[in-house]
Protein backbone atom coordinates (compact mmCIF):
# COMPACT_ATOMS: atom_id res chain seq x y z
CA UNK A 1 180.02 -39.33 -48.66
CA UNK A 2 177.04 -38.25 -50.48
CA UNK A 3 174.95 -41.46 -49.27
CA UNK A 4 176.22 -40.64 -45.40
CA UNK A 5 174.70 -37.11 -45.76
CA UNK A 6 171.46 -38.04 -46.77
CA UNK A 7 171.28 -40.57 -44.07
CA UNK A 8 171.97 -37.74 -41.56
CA UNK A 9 169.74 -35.41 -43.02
CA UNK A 10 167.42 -38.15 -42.81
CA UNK A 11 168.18 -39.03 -39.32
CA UNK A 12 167.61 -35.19 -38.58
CA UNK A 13 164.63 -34.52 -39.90
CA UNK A 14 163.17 -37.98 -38.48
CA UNK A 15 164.00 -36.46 -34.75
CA UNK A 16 162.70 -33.35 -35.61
CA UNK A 17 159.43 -35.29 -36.26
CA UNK A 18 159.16 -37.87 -33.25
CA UNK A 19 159.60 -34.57 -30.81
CA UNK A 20 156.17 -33.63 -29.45
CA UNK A 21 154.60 -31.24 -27.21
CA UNK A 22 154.13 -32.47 -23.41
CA UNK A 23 149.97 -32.62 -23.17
CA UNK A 24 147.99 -33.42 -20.01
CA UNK A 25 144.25 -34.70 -20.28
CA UNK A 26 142.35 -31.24 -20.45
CA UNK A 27 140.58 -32.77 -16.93
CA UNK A 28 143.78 -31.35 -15.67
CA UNK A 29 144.46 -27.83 -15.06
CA UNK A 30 145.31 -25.13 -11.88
CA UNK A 31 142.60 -25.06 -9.30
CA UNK A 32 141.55 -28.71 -9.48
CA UNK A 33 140.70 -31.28 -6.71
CA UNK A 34 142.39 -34.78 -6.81
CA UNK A 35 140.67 -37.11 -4.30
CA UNK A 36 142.56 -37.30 -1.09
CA UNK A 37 144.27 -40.62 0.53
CA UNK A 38 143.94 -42.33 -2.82
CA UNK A 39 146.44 -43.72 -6.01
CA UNK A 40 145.11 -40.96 -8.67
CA UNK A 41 146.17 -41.20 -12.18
CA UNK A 42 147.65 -38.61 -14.29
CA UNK A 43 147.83 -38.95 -17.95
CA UNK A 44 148.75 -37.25 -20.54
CA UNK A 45 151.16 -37.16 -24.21
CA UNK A 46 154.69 -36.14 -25.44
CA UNK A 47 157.21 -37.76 -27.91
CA UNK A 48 157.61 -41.45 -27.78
CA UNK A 49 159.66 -43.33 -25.60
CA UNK A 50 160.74 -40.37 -23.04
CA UNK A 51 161.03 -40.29 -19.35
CA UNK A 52 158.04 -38.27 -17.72
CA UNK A 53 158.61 -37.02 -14.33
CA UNK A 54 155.60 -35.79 -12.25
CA UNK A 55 156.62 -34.11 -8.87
CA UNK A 56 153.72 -32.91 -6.05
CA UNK A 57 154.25 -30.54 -3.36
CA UNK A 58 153.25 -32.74 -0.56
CA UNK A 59 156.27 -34.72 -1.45
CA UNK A 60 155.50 -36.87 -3.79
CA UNK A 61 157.79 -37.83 -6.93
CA UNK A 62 157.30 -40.24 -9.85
CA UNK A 63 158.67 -41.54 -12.79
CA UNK A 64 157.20 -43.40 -16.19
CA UNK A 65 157.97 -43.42 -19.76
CA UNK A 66 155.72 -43.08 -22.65
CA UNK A 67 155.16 -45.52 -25.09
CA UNK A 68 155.75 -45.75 -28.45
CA UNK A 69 153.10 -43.21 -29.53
CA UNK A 70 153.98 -40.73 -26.54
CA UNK A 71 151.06 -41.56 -24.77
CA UNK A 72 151.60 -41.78 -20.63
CA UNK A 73 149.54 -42.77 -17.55
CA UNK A 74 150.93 -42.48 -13.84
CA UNK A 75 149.45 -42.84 -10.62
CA UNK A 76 150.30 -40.87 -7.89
CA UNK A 77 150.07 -41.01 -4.24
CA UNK A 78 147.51 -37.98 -2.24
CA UNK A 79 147.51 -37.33 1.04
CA UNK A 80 145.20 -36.43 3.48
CA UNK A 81 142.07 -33.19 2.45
CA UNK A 82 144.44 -30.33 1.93
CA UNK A 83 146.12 -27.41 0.20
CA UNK A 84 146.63 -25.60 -2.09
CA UNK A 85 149.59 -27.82 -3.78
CA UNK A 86 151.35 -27.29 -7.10
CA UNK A 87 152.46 -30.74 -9.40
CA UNK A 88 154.89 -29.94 -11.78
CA UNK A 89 155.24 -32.23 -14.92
CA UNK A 90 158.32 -32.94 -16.78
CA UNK A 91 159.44 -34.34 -20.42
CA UNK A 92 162.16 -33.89 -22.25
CA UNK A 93 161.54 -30.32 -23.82
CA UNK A 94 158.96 -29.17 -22.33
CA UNK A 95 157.59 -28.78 -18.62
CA UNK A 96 153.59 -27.67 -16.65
CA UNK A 97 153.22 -26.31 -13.78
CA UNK A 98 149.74 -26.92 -11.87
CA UNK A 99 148.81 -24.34 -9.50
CA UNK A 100 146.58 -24.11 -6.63
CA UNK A 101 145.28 -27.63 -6.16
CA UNK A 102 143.18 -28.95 -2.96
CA UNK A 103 142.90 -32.57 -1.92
CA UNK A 104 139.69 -33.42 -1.04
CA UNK A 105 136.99 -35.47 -2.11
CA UNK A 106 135.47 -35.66 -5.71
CA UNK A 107 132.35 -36.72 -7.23
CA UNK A 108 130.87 -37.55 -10.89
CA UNK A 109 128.11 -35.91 -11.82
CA UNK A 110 126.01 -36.72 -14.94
CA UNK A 111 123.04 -37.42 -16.47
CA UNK A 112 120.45 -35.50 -18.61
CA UNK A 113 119.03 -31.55 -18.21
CA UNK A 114 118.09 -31.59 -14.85
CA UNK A 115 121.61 -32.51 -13.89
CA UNK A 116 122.76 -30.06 -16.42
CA UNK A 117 120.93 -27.59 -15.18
CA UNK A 118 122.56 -24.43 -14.24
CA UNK A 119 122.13 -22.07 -11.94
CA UNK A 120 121.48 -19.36 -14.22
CA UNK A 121 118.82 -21.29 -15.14
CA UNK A 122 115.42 -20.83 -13.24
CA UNK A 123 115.94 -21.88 -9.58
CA UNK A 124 114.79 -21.74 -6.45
CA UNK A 125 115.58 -18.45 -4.76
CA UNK A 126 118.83 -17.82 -7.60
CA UNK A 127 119.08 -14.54 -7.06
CA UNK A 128 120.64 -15.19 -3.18
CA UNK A 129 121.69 -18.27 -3.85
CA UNK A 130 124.65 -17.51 -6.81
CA UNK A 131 124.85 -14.13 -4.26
CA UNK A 132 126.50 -16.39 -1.25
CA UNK A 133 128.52 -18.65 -3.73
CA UNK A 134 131.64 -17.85 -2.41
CA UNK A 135 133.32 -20.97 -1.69
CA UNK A 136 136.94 -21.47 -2.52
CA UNK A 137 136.89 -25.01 -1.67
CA UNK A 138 134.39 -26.08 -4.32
CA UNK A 139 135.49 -26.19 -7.52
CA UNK A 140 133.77 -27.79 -10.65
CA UNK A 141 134.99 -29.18 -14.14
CA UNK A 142 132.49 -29.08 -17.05
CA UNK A 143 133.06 -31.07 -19.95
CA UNK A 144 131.46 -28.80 -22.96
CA UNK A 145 128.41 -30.20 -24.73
CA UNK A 146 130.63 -31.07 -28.25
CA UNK A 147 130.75 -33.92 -29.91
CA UNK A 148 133.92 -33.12 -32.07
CA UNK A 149 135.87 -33.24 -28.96
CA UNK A 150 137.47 -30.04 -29.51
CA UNK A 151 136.23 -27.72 -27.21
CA UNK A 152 137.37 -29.81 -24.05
CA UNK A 153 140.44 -28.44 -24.54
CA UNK A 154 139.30 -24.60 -23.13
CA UNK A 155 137.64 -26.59 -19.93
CA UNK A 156 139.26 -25.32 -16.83
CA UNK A 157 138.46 -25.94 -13.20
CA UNK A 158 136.36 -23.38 -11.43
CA UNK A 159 136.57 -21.74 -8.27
CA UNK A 160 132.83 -21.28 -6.68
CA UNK A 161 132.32 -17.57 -6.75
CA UNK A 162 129.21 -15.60 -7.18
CA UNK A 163 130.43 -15.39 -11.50
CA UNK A 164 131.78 -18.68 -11.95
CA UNK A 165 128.51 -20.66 -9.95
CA UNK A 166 126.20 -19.62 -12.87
CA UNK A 167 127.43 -21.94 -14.81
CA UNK A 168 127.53 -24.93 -12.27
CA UNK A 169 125.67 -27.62 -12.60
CA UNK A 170 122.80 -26.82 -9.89
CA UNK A 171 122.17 -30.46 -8.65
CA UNK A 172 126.31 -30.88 -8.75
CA UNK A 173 126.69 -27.56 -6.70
CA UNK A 174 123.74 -28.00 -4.13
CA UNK A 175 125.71 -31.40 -3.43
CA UNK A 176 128.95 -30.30 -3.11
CA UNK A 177 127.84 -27.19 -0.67
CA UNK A 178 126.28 -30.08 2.01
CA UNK A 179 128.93 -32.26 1.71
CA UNK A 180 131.29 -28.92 2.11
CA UNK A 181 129.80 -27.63 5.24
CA UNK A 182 129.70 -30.73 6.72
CA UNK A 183 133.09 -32.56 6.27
CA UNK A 184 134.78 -28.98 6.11
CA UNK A 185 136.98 -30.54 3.36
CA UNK A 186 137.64 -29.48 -0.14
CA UNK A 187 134.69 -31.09 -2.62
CA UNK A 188 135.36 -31.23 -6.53
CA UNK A 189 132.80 -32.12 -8.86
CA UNK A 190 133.40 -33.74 -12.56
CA UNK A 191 130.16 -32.06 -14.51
CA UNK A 192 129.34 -34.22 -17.71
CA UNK A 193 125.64 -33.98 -18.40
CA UNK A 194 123.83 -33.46 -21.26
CA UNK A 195 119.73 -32.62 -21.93
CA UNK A 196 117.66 -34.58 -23.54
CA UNK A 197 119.32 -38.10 -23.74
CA UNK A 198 119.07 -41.39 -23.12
CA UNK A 199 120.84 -44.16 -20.65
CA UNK A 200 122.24 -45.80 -24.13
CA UNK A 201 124.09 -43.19 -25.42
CA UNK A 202 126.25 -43.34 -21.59
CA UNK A 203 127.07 -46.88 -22.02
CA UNK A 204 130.53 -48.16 -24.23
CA UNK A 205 129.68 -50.14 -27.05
CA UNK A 206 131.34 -53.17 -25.51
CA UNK A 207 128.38 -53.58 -22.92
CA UNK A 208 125.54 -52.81 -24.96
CA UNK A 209 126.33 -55.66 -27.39
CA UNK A 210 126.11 -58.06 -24.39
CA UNK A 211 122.99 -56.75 -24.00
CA UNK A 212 119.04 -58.21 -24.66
CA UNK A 213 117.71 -55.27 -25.14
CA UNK A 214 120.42 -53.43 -27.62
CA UNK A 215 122.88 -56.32 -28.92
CA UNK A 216 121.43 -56.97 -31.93
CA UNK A 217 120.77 -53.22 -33.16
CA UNK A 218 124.13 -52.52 -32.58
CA UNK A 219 126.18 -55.53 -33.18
CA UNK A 220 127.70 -54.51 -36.32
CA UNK A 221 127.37 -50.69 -34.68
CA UNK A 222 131.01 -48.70 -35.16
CA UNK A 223 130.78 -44.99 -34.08
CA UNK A 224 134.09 -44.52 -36.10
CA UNK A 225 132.51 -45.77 -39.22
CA UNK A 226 128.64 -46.47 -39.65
CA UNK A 227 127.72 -44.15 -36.48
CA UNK A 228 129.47 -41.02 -38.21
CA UNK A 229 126.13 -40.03 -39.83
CA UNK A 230 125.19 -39.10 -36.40
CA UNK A 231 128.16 -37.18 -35.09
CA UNK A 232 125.66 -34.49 -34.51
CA UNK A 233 123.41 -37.17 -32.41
CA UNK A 234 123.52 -36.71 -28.59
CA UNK A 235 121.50 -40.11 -28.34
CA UNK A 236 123.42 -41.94 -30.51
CA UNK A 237 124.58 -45.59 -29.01
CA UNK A 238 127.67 -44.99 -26.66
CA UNK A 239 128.26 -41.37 -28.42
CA UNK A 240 128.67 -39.66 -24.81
CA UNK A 241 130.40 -42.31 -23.44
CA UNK A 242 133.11 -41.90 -25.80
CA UNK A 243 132.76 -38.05 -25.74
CA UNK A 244 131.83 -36.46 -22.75
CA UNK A 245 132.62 -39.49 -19.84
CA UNK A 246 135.97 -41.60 -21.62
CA UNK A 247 137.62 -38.02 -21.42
CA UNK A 248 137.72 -37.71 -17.61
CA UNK A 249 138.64 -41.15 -17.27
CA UNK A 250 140.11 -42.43 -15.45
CA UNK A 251 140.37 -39.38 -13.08
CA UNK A 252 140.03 -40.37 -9.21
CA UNK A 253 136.60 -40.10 -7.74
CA UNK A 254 134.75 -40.91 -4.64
CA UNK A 255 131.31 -41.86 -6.66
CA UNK A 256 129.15 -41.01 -9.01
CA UNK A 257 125.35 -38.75 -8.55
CA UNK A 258 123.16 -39.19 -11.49
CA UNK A 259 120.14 -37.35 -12.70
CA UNK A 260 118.40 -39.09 -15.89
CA UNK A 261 115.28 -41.42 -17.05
CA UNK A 262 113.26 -39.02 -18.19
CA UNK A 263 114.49 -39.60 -21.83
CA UNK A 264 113.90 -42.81 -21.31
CA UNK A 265 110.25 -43.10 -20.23
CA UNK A 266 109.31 -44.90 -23.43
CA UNK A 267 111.25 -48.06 -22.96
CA UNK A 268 111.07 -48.06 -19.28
CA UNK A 269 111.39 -51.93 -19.44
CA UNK A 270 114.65 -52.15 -21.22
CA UNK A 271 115.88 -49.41 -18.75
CA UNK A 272 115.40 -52.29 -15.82
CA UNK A 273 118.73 -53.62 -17.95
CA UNK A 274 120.13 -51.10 -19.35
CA UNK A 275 120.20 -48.41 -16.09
CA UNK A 276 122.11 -51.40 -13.78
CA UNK A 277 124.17 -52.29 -16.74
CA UNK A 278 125.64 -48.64 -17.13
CA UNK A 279 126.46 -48.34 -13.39
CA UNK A 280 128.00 -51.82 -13.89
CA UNK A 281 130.01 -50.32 -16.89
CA UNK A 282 131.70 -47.07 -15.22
CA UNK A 283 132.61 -49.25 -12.52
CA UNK A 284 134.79 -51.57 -14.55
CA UNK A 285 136.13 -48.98 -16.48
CA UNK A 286 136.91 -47.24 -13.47
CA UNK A 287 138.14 -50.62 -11.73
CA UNK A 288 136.30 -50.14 -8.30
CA UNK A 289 132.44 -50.44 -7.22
CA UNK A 290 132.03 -46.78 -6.41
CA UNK A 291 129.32 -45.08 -4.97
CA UNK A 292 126.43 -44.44 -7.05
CA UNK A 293 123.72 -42.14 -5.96
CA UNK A 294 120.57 -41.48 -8.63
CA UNK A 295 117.65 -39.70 -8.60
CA UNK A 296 114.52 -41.08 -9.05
CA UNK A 297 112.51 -38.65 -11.56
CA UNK A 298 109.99 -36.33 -10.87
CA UNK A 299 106.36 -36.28 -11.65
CA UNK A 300 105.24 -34.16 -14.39
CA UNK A 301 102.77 -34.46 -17.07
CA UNK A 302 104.11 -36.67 -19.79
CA UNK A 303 102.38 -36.79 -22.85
CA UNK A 304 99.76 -39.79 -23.53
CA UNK A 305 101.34 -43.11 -23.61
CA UNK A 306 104.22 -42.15 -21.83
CA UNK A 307 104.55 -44.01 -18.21
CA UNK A 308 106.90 -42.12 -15.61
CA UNK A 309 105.57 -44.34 -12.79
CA UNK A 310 106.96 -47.29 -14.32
CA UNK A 311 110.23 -45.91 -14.76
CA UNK A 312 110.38 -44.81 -11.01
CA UNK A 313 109.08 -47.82 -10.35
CA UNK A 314 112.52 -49.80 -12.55
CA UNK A 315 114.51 -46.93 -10.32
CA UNK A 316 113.30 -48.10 -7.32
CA UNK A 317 113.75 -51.86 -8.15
CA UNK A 318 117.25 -50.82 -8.71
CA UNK A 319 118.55 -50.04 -5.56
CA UNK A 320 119.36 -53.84 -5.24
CA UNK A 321 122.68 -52.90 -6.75
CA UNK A 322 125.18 -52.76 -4.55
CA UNK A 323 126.55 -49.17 -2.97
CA UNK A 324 123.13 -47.61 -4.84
CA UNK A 325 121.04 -45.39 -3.06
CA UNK A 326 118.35 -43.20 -4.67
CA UNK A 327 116.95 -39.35 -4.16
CA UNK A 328 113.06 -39.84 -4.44
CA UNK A 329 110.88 -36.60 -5.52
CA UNK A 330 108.14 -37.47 -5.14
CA UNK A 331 106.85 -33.55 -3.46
CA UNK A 332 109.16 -31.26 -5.64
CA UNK A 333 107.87 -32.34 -9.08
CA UNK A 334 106.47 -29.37 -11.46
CA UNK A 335 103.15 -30.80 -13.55
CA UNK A 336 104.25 -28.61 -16.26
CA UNK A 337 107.56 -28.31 -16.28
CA UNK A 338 110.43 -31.37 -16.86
CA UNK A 339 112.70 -29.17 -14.95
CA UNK A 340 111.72 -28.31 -11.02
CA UNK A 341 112.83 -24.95 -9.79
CA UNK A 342 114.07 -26.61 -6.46
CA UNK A 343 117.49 -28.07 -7.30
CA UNK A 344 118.47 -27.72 -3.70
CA UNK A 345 116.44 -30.54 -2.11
CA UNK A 346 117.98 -32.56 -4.85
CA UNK A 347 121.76 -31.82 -4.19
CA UNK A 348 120.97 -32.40 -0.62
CA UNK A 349 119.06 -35.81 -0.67
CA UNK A 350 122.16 -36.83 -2.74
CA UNK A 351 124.49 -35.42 -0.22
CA UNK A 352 123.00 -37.31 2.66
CA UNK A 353 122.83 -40.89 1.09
CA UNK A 354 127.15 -39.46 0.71
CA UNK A 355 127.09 -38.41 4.35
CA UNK A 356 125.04 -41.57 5.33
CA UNK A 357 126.53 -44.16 3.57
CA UNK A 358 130.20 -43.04 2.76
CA UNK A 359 131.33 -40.30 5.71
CA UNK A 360 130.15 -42.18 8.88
CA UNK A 361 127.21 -39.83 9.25
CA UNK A 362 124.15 -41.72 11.62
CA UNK A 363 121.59 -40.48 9.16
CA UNK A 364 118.39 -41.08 7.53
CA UNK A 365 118.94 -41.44 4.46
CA UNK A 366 115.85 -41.90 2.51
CA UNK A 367 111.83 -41.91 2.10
CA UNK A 368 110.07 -44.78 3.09
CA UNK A 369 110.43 -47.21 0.55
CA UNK A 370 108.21 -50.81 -0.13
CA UNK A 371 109.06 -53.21 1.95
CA UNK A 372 106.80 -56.03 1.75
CA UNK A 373 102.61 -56.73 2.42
CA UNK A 374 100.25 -58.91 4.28
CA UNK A 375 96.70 -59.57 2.81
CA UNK A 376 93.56 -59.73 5.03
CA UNK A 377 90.07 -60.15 4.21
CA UNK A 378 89.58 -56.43 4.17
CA UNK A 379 93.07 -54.75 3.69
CA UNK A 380 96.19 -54.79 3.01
CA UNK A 381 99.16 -53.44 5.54
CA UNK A 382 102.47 -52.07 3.73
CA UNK A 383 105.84 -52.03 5.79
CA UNK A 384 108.33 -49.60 4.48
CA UNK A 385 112.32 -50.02 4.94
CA UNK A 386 113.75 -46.55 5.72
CA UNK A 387 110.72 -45.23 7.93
CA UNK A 388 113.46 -43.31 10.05
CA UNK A 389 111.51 -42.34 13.49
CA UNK A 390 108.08 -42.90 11.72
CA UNK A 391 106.02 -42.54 9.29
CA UNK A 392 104.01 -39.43 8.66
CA UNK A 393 100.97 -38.75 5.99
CA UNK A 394 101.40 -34.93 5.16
CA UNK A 395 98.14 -33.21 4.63
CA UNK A 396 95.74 -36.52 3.95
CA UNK A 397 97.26 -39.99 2.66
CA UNK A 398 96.01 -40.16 -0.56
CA UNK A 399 97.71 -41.41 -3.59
CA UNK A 400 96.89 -45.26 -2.68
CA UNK A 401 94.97 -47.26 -4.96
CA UNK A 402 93.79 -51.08 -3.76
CA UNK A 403 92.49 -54.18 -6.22
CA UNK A 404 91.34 -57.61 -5.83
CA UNK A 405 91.88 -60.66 -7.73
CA UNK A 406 90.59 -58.73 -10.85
CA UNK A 407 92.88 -56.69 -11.08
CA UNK A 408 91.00 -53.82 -11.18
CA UNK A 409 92.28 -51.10 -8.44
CA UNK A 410 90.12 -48.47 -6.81
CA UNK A 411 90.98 -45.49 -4.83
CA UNK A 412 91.53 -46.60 -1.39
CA UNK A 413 91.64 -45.19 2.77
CA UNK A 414 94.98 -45.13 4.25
CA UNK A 415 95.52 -44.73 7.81
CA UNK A 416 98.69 -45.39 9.92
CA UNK A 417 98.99 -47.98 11.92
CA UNK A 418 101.98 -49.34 14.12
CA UNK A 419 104.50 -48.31 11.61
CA UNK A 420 102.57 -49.33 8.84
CA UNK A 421 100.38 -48.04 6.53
CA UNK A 422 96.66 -49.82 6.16
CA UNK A 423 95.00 -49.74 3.31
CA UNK A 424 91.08 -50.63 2.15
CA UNK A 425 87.99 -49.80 0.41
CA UNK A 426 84.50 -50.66 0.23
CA UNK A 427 84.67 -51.36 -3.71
CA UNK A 428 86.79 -54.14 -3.09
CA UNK A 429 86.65 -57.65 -1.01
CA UNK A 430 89.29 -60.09 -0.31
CA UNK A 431 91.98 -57.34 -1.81
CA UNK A 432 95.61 -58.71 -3.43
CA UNK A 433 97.39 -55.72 -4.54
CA UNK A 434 98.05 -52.06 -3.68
CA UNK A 435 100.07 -48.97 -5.23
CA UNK A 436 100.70 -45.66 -4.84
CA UNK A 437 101.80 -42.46 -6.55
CA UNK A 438 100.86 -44.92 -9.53
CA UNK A 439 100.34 -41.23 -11.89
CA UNK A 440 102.64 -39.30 -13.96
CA UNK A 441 101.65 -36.17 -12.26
CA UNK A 442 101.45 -36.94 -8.03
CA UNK A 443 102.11 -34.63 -5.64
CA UNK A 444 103.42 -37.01 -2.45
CA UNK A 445 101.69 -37.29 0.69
CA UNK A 446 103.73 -40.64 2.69
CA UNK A 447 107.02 -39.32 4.33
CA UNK A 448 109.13 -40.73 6.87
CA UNK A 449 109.05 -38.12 10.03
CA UNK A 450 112.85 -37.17 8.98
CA UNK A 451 110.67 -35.25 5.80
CA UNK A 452 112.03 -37.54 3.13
CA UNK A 453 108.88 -38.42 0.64
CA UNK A 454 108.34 -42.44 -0.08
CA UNK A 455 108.74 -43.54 -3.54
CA UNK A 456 105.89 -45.08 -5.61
CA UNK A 457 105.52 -48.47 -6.02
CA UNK A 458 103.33 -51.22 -6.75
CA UNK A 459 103.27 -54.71 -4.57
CA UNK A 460 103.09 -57.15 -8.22
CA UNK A 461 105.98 -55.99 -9.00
C-alpha cells in the first residue's frame, strides 16, 4: 500500500511537471500582417504530446499536436488582403487570443545601419515625414539588437503612427508606404538589421562550411561551444542568423529588401560568393525562391585601401541570380557620411523593382546597367539593359574613364549616341576597356530618362 502511494505521488508530481505554458514565436502578436492567399505557418510551445487547435476569423480551423518536447508548427490557410481578423490558439490549459490582424503582403527587411536606420535618425525632411505617418495598414516587427535572445520576447507589431514610425526602419517604411499607396493593401514589414556587420555573420553555419572562402576557418566553428567567447560579437560567423533572422522563421513573406556591403568592402572578392550564397541560404530555409531586392551601396569616402567600387561592382554582377533586382545610388551618396539623409529614394527604388517585377506594374525598374561593348579604332560604344525611354547625361557625362591595351585608363569624352553611350580620348589609340563611377566617392551623371542613375561598372570584368 505504501509502494502504490509513492507511485501515485510519483505519477502526480511527474504531470505536474510535463504541463507547460502555451507559447507562440514572439513574431506573433495583435496587430500583425500574415501574407495573404498563402499556407503561413504558426508555431509555437506547450506540454508534450497535446492537441493544439488554431482557429481564424475568416473561417479557417486547424488541428496538430506537439511533439514530445511541446514544440508545434501549423500552417494555415489566408485569404485574400483583408481585415482586421482575430486567431485564437488553443492547448490544453491554456488559450491566446490575437487581435486586430490584416492580410496583406509582407516583406523581410535586413541588412546593416542603413537598413537599420530609423527615422528618428537624421533624414530627409523627418520632421513632416514621421508628421503624416498615419497609416493603419502598415505595421512593422523589429527584432531587438540582443544577442542573448531575451529581449525578443517584448517585440510587438506596430501600427504606423506619427510615435510608433520613429522607430521604423526608414528604408523598410519608405518601402512599405509605395507599395501601400499603390496596391491599397495592407503591407507588413519583418525589421532585422543590425549596423556595422558583415554578409557572414547572416549566413547558417551549414552554408558557410561549403564555402571557399569561409570553410576552412570555420569548419570545426560551433557557436554553442567555441563561438561563445563572442556572444557579444555582432560579426561573429552565422551569430545573426541564429539570433536575429532563425527567430522569424519561418514566418510567411513575399521577399526579402536588403541594405548591406559596406562592412564588407575589404573582402569584396569573397563577397562575389558569399552575397549569392546567403540569398541562396534564406531561400532554402524558407523553401521557396523569393524575391530578393538589394541595394547597391553608396559612394562615400572610404578610408585608403578600402575599394567600394569593387563591391558595387560584385553587386552588380549579382543580379544574375534569379528573382534579384538591385536599387543603384549612385546620386544620393554622402562623401562624408556612411549613412545618406535620403532614405526615401531608397524605399522607393526597392518598391518599384516589387511593383515591377512582383505586382504586374509596366514599370521601369532600374538605372541603366552594362550591357555589353564594341571596340573601334578610336572608341568604344557601351549599350545599357534597362535604358527605359532613353538615356540621359545629367549635368555633363563625366565619370568615364577609357584604356588601351596597357591598361592604363585616362579620363575620357562621353557623348550619346543612338541609345548608346560613346566614349574616347586623345591619350589613348586603339582603346580596349572603359569604366565608370570607378571612385569611392562619385556623384552620378548617366540616368535612364525614367531618373534612375546607372550603376558603375567596368567592361574586364
Amino acid at each position: 500500500m505504501k509502494n502504490l502511494s509513492l507511485f501515485l505521488i510519483f505519477v502526480l508530481f511527474s504531470c505536474q511537471n510535463s504541463i507547460k505554458p502555451l507559447l507562440l514565436a514572439p513574431v506573433f502578436s495583435d496587430h500583425m500582417v500574415l501574407q495573404q492567399k498563402s499556407d503561413v505557418s504558426i508555431w509555437g510551445s506547450t506540454s508534450p504530446n497535446q492537441d493544439v487547435f488554431v482557429t481564424a476569423s475568416w473561417d479557417e480551423k486547424v488541428i496538430t499536436k506537439s511533439d514530445k518536447d511541446g514544440e508545434w508548427n501549423i500552417k494555415i490557410k489566408t485569404p485574400s488582403y483583408g481585415g482586421p481578423y482575430n486567431i485564437s490558439v488553443v492547448s490544453l490549459n491554456d488559450s491566446i487570443l490575437f487581435d486586430d490582424i490584416l492580410i496583406g503582403e509582407v516583406w523581410l527587411a535586413s541588412g546593416q545601419s542603413n537598413m537599420e536606420w530609423k527615422l528618428s535618425n537624421r533624414l530627409v525632411n523627418q520632421e513632416q515625414e514621421i508628421a503624416n505617418a498615419n497609416y493603419n495598414q502598415i505595421r512593422m516587427f523589429t527584432v531587438p539588437l540582443d544577442l542573448t535572445g531575451e529581449q525578443i520576447i517584448n517585440s510587438k507589431w506596430k501600427v504606423s503612427n506619427s510615435e510608433n514610425v520613429k522607430s521604423f526602419s526608414a528604408v523598410g517604411y519608405f518601402f512599405a508606404r509605395r507599395l501601400h499607396v499603390d496596391l491599397n493593401i495592407p503591407i507588413g514589414i519583418i525589421n532585422t538589421s543590425w549596423g556595422g556587420t558583415r554578409v557572414e555573420a547572416w549566413t547558417s553555419l551549414k552554408k558557410l562550411r561549403t564555402l571557399n572562402a569561409t570553410k576552412d576557418i570555420i569548419s570545426n566553428l560551433d557557436l554553442n561551444t567555441e563561438n561563445n567567447k563572442k556572444v557579444n560579437d555582432a560579426n561573429a560567423y552565422s551569430i545573426l542568423f541564429k539570433k536575429m533572422l532563425s527567430p522569424v522563421l519561418p514566418y510567411g513573406i513575399r521577399g526579402a529588401i536588403w541594405y548591406q556591403g559596406e562592412s564588407n568592402v575589404g573582402n569584396y572578392e569573397e563577397y562575389n560568393e558569399l552575397f549569392p550564397a546567403m540569398i541562396e541560404d534564406w531561400r532554402e530555409k524558407w523553401g521557396y525562391d523569393f524575391p530578393f531586392y538589394y541595394v547597391q551601396i553608396a559612394p562615400f569616402n572610404y578610408e585608403a585601401g578600402k575599394l567600394s567600387y569593387e563591391l558595387r561592382d560584385v553587386q552588380r554582377k549579382s543580379l544574375k541570380i534569379k528573382n534579384t533586382g538591385m536599387a543603384v545610388t549612385m546620386d544620393i551618396g554622402e562623401a562624408n557620411d556612411i549613412h545618406p539623409a535620403n532614405k526615401q529614394d531608397v524605399g522607393n527604388r526597392l518598391a518599384i523593382l516589387a511593383l515591377d517585377n512582383d505586382y504586374g506594374y509596366d514599370l521601369v525598374s532600374s538605372g541603366p546597367l552594362y550591357k555589353n561593348h564594341e571596340l573601334h579604332n578610336d572608341y568604344i560604344d557601351i549599350d545599357f539593359d534597362s535604358k527605359g525611354s532613353g538615356l540621359l547625361g545629367i549635368r555633363k557625362l563625366e565619370g568615364f574613364e577609357i584604356a588601351g591595351s596597357d591598361g592604363v585608363f585616362e579620363n575620357a569624352k562621353a557623348i550619346i549616341i543612338d541609345n548608346k553611350v560613346r566614349i574616347s580620348s586623345s591619350k589613348v589609340d586603339n582603346p580596349k576597356q572603359v569604366r565608370y563611377a570607378w571612385k569611392n566617392v562619385f556623384d552620378g551623371t548617366l540616368f535612364n530618362k525614367e531618373g534612375l542613375p546607372a550603376s558603375s561598372f567596368i567592361t574586364n570584368k
